[in-house]
PDB file of N, CA and C in Angstrom:
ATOM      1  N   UNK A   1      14.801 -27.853  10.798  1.00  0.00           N
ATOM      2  CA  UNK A   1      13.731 -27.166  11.503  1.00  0.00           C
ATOM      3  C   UNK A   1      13.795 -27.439  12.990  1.00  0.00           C
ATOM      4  N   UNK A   2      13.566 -26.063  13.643  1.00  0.00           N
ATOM      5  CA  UNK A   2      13.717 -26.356  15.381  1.00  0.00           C
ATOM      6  C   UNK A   2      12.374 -26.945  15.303  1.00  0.00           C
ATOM      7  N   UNK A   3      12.006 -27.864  16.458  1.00  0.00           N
ATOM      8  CA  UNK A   3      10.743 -28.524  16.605  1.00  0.00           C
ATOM      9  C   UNK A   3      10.087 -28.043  18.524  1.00  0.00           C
ATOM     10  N   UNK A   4      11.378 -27.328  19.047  1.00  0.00           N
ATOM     11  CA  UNK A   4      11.288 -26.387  20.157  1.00  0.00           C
ATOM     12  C   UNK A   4      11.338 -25.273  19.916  1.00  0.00           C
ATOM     13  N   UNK A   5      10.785 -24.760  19.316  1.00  0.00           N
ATOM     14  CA  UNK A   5      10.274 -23.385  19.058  1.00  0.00           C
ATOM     15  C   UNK A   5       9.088 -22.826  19.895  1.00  0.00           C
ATOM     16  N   UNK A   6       9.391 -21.252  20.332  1.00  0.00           N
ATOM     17  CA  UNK A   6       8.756 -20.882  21.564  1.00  0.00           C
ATOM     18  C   UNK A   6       8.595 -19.349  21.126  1.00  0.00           C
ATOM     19  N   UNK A   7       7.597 -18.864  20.986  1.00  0.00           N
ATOM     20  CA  UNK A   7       7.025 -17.466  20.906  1.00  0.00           C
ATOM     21  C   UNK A   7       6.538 -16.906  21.936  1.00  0.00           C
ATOM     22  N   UNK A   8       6.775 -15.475  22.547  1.00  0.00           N
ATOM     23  CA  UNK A   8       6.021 -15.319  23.742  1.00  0.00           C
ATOM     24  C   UNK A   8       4.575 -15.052  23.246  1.00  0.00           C
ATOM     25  N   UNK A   9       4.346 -15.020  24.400  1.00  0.00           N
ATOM     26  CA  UNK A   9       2.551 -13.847  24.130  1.00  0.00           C
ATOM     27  C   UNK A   9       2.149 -13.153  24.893  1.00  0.00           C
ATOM     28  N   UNK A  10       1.873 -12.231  25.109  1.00  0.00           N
ATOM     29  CA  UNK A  10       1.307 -11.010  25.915  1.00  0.00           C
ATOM     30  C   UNK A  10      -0.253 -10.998  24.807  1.00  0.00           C
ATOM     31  N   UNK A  11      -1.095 -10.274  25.883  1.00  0.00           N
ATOM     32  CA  UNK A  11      -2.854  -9.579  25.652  1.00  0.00           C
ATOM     33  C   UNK A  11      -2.389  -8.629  26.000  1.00  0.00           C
ATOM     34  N   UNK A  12      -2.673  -7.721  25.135  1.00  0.00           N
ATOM     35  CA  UNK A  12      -2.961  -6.410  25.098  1.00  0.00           C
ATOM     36  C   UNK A  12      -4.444  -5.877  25.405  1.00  0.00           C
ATOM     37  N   UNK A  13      -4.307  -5.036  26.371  1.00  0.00           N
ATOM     38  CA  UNK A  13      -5.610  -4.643  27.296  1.00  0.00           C
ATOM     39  C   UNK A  13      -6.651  -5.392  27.856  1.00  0.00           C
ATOM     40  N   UNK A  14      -7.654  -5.527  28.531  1.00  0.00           N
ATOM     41  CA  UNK A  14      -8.728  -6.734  28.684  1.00  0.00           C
ATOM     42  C   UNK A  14      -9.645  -7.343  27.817  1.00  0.00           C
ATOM     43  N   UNK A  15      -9.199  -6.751  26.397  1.00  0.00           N
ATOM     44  CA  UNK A  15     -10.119  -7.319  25.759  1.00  0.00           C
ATOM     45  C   UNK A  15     -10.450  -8.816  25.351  1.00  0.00           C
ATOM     46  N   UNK A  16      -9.125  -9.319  25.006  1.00  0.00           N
ATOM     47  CA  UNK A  16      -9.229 -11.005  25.183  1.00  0.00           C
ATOM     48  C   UNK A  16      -9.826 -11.224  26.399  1.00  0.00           C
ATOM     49  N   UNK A  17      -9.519 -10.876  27.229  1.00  0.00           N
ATOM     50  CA  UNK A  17      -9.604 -11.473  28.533  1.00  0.00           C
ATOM     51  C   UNK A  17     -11.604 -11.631  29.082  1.00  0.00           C
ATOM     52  N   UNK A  18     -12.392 -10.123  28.516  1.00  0.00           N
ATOM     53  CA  UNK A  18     -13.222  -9.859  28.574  1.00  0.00           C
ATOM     54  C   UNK A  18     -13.730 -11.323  27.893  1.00  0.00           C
ATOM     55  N   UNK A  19     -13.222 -11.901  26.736  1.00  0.00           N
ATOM     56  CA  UNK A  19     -14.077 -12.432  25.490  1.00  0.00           C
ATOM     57  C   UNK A  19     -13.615 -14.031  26.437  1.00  0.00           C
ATOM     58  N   UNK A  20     -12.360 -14.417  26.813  1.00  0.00           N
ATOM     59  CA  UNK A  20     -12.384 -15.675  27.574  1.00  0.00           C
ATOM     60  C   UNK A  20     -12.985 -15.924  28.432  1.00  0.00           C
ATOM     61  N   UNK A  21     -13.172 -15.165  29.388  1.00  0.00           N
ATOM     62  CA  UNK A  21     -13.723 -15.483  30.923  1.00  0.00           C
ATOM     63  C   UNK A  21     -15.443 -15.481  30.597  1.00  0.00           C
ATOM     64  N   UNK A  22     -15.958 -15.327  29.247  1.00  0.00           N
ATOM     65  CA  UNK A  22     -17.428 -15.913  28.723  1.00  0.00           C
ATOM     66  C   UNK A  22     -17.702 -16.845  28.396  1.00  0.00           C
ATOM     67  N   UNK A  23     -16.328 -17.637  28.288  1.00  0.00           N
ATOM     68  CA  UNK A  23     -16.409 -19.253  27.302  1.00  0.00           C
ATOM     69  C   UNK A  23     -16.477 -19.951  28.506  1.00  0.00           C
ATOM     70  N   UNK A  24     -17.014 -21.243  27.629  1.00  0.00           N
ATOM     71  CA  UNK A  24     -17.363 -22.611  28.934  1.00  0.00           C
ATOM     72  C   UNK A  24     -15.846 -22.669  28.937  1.00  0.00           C
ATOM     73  N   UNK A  25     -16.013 -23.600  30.030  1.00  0.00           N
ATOM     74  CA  UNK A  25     -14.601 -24.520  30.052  1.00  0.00           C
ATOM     75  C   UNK A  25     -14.288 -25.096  28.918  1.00  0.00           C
ATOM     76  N   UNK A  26     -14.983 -25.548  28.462  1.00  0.00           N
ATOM     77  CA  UNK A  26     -14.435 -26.557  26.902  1.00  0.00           C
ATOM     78  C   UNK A  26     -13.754 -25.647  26.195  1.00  0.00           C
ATOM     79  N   UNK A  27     -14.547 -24.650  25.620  1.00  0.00           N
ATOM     80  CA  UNK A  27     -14.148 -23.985  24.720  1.00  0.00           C
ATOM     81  C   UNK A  27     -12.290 -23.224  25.538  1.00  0.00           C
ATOM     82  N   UNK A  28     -12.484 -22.552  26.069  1.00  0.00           N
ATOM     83  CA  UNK A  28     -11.510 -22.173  27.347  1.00  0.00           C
ATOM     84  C   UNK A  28     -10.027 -23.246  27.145  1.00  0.00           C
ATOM     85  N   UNK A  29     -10.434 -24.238  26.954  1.00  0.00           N
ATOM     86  CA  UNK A  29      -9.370 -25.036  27.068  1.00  0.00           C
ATOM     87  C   UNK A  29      -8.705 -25.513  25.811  1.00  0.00           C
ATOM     88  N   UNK A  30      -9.680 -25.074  24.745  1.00  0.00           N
ATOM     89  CA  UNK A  30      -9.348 -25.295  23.334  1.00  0.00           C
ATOM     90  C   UNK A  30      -8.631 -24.333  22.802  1.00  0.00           C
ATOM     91  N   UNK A  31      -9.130 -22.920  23.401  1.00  0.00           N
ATOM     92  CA  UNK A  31      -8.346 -21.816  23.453  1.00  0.00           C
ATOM     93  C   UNK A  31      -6.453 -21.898  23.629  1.00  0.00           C
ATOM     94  N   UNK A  32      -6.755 -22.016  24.554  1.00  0.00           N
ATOM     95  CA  UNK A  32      -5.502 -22.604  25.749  1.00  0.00           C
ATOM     96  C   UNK A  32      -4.930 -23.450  24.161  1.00  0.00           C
ATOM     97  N   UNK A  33      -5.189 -24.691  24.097  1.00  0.00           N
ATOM     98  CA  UNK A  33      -4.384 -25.449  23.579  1.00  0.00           C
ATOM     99  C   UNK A  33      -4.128 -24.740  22.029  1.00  0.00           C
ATOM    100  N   UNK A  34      -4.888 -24.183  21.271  1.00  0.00           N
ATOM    101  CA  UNK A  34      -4.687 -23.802  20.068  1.00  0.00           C
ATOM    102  C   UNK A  34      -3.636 -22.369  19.900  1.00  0.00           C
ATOM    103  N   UNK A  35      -4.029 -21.774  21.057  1.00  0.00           N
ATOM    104  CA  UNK A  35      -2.650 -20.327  21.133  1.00  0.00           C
ATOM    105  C   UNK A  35      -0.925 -20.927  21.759  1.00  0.00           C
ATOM    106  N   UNK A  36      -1.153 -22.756  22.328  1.00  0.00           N
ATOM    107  CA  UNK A  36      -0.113 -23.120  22.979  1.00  0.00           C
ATOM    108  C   UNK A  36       0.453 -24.072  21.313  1.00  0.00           C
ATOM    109  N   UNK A  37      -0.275 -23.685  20.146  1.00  0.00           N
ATOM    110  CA  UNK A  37       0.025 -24.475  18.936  1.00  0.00           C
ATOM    111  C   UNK A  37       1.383 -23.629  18.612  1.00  0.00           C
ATOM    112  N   UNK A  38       0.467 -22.281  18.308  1.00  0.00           N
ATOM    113  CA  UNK A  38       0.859 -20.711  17.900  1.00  0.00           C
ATOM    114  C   UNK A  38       2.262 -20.452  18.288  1.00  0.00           C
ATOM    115  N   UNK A  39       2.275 -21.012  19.773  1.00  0.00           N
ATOM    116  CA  UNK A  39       3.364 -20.303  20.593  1.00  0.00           C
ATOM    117  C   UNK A  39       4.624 -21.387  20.182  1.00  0.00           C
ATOM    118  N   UNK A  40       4.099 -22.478  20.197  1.00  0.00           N
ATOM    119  CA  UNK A  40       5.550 -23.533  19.412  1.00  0.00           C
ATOM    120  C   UNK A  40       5.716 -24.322  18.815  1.00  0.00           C
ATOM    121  N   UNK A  41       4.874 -24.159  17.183  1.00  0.00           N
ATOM    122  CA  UNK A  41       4.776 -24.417  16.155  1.00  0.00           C
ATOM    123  C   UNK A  41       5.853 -23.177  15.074  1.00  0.00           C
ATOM    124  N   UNK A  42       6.478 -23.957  14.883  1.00  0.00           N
ATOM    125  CA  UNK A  42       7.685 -22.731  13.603  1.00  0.00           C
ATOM    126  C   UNK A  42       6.407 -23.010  12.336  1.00  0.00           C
ATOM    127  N   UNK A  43       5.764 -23.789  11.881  1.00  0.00           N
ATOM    128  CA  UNK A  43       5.173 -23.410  11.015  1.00  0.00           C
ATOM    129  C   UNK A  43       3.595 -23.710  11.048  1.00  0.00           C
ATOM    130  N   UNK A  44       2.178 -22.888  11.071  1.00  0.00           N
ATOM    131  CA  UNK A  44       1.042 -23.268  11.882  1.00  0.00           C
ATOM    132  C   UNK A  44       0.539 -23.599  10.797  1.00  0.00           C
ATOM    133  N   UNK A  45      -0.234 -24.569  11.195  1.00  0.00           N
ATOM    134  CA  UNK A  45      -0.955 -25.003  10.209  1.00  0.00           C
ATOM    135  C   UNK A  45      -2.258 -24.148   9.920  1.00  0.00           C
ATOM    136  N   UNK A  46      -2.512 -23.664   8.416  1.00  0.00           N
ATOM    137  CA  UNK A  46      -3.546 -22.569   8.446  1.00  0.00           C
ATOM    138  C   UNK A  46      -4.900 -22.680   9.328  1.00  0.00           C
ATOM    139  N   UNK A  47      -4.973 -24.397   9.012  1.00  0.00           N
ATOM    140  CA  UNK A  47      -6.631 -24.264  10.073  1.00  0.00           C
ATOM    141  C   UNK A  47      -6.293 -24.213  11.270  1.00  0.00           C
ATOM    142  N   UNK A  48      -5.680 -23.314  11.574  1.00  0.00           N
ATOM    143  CA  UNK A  48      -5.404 -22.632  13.527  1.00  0.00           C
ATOM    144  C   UNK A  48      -4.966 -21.330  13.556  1.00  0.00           C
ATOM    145  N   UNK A  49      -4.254 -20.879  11.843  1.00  0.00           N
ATOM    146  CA  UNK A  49      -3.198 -19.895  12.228  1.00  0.00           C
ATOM    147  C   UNK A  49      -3.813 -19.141  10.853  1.00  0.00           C
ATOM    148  N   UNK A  50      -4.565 -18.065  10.947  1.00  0.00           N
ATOM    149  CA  UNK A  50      -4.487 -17.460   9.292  1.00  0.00           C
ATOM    150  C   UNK A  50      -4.263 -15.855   9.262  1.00  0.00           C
ATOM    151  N   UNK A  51      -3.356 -15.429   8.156  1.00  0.00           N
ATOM    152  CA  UNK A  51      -3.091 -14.352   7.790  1.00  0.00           C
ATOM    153  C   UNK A  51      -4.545 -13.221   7.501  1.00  0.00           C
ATOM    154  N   UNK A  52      -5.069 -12.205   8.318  1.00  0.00           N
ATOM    155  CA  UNK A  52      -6.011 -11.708   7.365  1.00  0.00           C
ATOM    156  C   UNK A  52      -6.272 -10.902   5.799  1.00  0.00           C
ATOM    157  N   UNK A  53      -6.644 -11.290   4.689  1.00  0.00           N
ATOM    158  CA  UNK A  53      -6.912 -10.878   4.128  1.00  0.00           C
ATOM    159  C   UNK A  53      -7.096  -9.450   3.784  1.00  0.00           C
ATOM    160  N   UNK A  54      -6.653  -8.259   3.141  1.00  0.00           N
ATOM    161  CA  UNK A  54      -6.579  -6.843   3.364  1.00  0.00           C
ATOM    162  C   UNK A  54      -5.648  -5.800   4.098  1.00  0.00           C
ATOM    163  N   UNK A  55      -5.097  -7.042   5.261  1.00  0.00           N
ATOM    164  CA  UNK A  55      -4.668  -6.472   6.357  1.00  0.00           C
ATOM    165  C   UNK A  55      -3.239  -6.210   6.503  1.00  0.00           C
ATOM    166  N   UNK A  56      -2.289  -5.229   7.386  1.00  0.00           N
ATOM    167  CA  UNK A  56      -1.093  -5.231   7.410  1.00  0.00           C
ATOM    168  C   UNK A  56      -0.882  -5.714   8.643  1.00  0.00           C
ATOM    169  N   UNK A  57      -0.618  -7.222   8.873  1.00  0.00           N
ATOM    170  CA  UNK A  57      -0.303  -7.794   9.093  1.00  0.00           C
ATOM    171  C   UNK A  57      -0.881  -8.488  10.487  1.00  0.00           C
ATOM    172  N   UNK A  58      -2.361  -8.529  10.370  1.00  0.00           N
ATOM    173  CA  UNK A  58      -3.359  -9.080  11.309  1.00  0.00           C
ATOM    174  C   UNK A  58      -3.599 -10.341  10.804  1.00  0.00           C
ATOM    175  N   UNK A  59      -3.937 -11.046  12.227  1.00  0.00           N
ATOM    176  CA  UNK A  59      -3.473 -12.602  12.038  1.00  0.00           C
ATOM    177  C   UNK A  59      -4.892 -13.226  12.734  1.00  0.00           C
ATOM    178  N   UNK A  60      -5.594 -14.145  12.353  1.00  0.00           N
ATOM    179  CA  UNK A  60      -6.544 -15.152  13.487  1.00  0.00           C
ATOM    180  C   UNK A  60      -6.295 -15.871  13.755  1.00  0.00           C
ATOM    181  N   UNK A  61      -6.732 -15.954  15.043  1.00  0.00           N
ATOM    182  CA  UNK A  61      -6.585 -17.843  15.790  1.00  0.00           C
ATOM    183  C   UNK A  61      -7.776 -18.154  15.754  1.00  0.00           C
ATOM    184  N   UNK A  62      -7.316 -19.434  14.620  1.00  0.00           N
ATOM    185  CA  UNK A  62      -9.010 -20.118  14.468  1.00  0.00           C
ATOM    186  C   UNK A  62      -8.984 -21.390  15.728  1.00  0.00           C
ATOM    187  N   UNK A  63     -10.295 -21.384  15.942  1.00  0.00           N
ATOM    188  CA  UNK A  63     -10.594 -22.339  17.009  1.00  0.00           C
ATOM    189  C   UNK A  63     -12.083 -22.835  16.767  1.00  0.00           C
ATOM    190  N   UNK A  64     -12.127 -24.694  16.867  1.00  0.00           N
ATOM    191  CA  UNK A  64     -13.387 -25.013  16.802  1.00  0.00           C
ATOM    192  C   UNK A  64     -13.703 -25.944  17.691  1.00  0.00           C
ATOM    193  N   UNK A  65     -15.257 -25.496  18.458  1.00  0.00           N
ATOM    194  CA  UNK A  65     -15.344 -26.500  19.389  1.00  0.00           C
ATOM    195  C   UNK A  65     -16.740 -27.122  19.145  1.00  0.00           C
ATOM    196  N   UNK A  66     -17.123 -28.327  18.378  1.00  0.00           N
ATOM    197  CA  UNK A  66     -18.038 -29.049  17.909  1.00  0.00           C
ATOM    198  C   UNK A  66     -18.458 -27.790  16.496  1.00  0.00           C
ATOM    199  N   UNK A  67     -19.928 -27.411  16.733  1.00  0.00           N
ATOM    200  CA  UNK A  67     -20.067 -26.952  15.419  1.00  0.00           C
ATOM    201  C   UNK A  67     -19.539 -25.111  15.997  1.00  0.00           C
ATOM    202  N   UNK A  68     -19.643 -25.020  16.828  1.00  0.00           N
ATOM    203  CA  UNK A  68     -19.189 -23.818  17.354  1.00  0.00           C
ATOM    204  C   UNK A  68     -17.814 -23.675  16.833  1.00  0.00           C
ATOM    205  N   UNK A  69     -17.303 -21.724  15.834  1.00  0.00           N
ATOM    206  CA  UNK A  69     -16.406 -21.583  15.975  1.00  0.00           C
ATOM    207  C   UNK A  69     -15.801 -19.853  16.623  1.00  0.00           C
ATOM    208  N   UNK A  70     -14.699 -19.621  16.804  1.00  0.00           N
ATOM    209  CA  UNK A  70     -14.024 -18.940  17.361  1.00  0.00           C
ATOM    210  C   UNK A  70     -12.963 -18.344  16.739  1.00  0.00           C
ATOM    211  N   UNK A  71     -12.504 -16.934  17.228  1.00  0.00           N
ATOM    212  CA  UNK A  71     -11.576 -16.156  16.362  1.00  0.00           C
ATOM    213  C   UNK A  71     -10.953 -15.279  17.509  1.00  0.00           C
ATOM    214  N   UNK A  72      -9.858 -15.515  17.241  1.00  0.00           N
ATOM    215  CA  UNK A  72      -8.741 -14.543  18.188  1.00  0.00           C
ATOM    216  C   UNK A  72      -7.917 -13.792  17.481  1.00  0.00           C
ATOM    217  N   UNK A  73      -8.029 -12.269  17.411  1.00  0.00           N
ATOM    218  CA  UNK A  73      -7.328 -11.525  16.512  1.00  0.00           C
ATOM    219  C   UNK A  73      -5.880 -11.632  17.215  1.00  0.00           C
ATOM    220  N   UNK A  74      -4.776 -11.574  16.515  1.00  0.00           N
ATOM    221  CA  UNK A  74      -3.171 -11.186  16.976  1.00  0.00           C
ATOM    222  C   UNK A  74      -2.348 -10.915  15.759  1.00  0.00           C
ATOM    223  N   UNK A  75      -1.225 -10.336  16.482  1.00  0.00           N
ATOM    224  CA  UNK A  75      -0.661  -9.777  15.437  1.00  0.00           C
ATOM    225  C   UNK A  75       0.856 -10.445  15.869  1.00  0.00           C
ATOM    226  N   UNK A  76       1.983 -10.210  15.460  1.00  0.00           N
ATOM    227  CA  UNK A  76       3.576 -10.385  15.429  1.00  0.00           C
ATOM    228  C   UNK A  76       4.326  -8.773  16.046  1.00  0.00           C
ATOM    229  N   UNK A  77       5.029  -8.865  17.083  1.00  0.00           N
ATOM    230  CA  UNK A  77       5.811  -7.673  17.283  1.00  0.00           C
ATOM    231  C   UNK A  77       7.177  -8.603  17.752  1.00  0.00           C
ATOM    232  N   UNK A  78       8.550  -7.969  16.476  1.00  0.00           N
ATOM    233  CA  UNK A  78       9.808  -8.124  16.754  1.00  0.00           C
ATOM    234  C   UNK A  78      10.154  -9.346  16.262  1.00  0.00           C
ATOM    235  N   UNK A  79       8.827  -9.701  15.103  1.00  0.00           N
ATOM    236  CA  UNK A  79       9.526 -11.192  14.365  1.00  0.00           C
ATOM    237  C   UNK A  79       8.436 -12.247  15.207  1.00  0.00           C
ATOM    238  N   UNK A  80       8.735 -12.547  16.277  1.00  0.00           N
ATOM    239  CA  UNK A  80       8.019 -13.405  17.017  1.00  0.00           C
ATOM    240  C   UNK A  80       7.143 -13.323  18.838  1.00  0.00           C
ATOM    241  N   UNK A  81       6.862 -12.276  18.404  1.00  0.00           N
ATOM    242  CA  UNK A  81       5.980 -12.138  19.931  1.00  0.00           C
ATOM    243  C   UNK A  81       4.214 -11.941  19.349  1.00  0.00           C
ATOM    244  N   UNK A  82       3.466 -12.736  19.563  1.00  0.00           N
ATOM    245  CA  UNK A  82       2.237 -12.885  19.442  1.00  0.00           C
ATOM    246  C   UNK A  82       1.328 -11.861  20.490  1.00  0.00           C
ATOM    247  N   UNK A  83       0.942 -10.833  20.149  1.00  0.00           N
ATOM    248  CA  UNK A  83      -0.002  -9.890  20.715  1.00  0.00           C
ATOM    249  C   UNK A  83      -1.992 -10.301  20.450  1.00  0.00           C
ATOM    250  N   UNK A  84      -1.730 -10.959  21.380  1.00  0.00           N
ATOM    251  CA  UNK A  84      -3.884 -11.308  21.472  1.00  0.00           C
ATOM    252  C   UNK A  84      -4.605  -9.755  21.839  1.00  0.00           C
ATOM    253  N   UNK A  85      -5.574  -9.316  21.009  1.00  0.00           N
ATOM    254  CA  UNK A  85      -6.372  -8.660  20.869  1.00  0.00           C
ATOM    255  C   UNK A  85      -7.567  -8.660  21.531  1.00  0.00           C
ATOM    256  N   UNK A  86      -8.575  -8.799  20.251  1.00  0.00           N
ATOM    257  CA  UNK A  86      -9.984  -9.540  21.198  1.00  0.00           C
ATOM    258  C   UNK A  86     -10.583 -11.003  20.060  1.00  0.00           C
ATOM    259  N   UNK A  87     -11.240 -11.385  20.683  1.00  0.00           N
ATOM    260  CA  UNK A  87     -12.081 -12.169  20.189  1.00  0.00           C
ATOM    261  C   UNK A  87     -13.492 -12.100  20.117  1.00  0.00           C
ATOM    262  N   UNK A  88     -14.022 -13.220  19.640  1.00  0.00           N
ATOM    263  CA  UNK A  88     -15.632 -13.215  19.036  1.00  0.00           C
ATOM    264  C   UNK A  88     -15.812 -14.680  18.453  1.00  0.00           C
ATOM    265  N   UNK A  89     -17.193 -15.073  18.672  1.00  0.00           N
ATOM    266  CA  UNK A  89     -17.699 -16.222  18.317  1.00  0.00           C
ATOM    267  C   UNK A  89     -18.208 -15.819  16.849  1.00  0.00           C
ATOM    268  N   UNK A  90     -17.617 -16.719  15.771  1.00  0.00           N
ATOM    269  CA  UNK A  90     -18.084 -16.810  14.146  1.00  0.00           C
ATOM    270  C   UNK A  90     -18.925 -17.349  14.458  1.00  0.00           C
ATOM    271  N   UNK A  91     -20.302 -16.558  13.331  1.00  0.00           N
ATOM    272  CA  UNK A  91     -21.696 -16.807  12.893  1.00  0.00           C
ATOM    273  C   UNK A  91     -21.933 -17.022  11.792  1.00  0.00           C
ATOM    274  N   UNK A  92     -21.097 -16.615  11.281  1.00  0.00           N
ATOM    275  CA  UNK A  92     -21.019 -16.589   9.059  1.00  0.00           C
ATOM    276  C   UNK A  92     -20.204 -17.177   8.805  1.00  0.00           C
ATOM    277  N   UNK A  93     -19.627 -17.444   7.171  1.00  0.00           N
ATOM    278  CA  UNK A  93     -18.882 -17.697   6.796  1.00  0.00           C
ATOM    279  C   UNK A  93     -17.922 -16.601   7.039  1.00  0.00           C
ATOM    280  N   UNK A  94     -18.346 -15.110   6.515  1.00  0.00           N
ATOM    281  CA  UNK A  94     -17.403 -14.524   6.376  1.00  0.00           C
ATOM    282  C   UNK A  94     -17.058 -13.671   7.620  1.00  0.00           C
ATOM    283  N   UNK A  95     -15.979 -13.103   7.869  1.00  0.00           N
ATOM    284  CA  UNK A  95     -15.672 -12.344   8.953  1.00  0.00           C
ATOM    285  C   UNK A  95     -16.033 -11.278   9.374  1.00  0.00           C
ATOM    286  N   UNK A  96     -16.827 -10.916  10.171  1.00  0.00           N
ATOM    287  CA  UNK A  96     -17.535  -9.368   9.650  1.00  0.00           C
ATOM    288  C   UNK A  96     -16.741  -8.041   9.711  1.00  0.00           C
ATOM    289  N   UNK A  97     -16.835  -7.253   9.448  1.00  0.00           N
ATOM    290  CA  UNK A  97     -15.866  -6.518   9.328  1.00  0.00           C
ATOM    291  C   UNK A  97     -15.527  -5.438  10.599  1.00  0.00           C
ATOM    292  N   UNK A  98     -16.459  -5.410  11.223  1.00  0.00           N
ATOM    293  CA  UNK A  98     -16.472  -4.364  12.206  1.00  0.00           C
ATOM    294  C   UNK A  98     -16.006  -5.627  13.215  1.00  0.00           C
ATOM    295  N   UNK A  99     -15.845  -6.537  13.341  1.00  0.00           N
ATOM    296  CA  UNK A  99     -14.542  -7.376  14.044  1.00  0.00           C
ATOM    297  C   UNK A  99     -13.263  -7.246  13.562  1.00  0.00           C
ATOM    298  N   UNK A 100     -13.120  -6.623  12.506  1.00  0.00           N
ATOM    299  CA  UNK A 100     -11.145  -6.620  11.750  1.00  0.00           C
ATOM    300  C   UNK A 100     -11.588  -5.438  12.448  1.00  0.00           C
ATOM    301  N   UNK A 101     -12.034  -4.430  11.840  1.00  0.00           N
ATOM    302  CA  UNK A 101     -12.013  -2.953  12.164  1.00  0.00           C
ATOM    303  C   UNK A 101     -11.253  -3.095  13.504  1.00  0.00           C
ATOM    304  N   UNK A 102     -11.852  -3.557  14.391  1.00  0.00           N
ATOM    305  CA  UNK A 102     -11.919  -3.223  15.786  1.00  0.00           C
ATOM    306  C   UNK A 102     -10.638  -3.955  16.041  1.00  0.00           C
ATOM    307  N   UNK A 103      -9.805  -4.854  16.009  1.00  0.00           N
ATOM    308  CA  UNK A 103      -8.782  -5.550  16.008  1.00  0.00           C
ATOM    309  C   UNK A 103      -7.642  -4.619  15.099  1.00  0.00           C
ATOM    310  N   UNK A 104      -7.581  -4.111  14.147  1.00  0.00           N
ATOM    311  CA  UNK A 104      -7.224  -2.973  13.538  1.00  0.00           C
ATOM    312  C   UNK A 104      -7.040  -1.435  14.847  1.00  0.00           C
ATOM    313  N   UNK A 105      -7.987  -1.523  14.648  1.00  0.00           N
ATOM    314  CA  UNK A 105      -7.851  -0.316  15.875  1.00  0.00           C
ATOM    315  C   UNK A 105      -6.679  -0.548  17.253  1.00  0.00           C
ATOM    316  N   UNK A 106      -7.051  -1.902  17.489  1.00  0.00           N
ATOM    317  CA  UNK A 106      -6.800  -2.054  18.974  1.00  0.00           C
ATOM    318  C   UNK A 106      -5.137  -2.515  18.254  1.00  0.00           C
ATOM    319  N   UNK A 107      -4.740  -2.958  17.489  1.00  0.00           N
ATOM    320  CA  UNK A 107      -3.511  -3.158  17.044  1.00  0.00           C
ATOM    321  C   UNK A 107      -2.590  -1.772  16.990  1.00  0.00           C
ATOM    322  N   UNK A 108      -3.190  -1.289  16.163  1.00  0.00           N
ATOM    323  CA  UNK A 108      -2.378   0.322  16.477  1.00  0.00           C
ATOM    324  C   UNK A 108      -2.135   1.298  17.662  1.00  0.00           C
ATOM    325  N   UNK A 109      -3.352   0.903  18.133  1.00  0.00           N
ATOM    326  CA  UNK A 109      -3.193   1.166  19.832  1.00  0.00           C
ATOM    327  C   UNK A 109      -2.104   0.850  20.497  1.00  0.00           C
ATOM    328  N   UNK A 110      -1.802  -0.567  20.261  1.00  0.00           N
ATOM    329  CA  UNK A 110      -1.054  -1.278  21.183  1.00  0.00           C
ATOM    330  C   UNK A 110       1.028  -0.532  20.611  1.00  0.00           C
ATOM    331  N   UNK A 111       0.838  -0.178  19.105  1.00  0.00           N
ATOM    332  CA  UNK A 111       1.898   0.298  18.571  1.00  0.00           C
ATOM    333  C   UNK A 111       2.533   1.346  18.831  1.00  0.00           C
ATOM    334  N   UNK A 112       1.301   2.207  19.050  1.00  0.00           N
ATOM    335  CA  UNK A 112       1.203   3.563  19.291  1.00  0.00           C
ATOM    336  C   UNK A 112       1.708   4.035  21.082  1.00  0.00           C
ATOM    337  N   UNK A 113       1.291   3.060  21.760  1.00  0.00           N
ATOM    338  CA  UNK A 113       1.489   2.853  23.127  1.00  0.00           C
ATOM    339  C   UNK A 113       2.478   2.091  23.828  1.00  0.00           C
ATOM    340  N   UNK A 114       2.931   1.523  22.900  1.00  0.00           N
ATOM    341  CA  UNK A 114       4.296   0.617  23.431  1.00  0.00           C
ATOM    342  C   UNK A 114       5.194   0.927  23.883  1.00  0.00           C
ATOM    343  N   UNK A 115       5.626   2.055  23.630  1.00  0.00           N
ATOM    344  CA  UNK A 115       7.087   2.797  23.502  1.00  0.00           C
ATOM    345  C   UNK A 115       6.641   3.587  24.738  1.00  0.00           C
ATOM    346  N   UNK A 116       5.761   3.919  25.349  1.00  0.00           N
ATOM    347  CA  UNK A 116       5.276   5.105  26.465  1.00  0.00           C
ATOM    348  C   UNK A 116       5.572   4.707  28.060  1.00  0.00           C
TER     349      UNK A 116
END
């Protein structure tokens, strides 16, 4: 196993960006360190990295900062390039859905638009 393993990452449109520049610093920096897991970790450990459920091939970045938690939709383009979406602060257990929806959407967007 490489243990230097390196994924890029690109955000696709402002929507991450919209959802970071709301977080404290703490959280901000937990961010930071948990997508810098993502980026060179060959294998993530699920409580940071999870497959969604239903989905073709939508991914979360879980993040927790005290009881506060956090979700960063991304997906995989070309094997290993990590595409950040948007995010949202978890309130439930479960994920609500009009957060996949919308990460769904903005994923195909980004598919649909790549090539242009």
């Amino acid at each position: 196993m490489n243990e230097n393993y390196l994924r890029g990452t690109i955000v696709f449109g402002n929507y991450f960006w919209e959802f970071y520049h709301k977080q404290t610093s703490e959280v901000q920096g937990k961010i930071d360190w948990v997508i810098g897991l993502v980026r060179t970790l060959q294998i993530i450990p699920e409580k940071f990295f999870k497959h969604i459920e239903g989905t073709d091939g939508l991914y979360e970045i879980r993040i927790k900062v005290g009881s506060d938690i956090f979700r960063v939709f991304c997906c995989f383009d070309k094997g290993n390039l990590v595409i950040l979406f948007n995010g949202f602060q978890k309130k439930s257990n479960k994920t609500p859905k009009q957060e996949i929806d919308r990460a769904e959407k903005l994923k195909q967007l980004y598919f649909e638009t790549k090539g242009l």
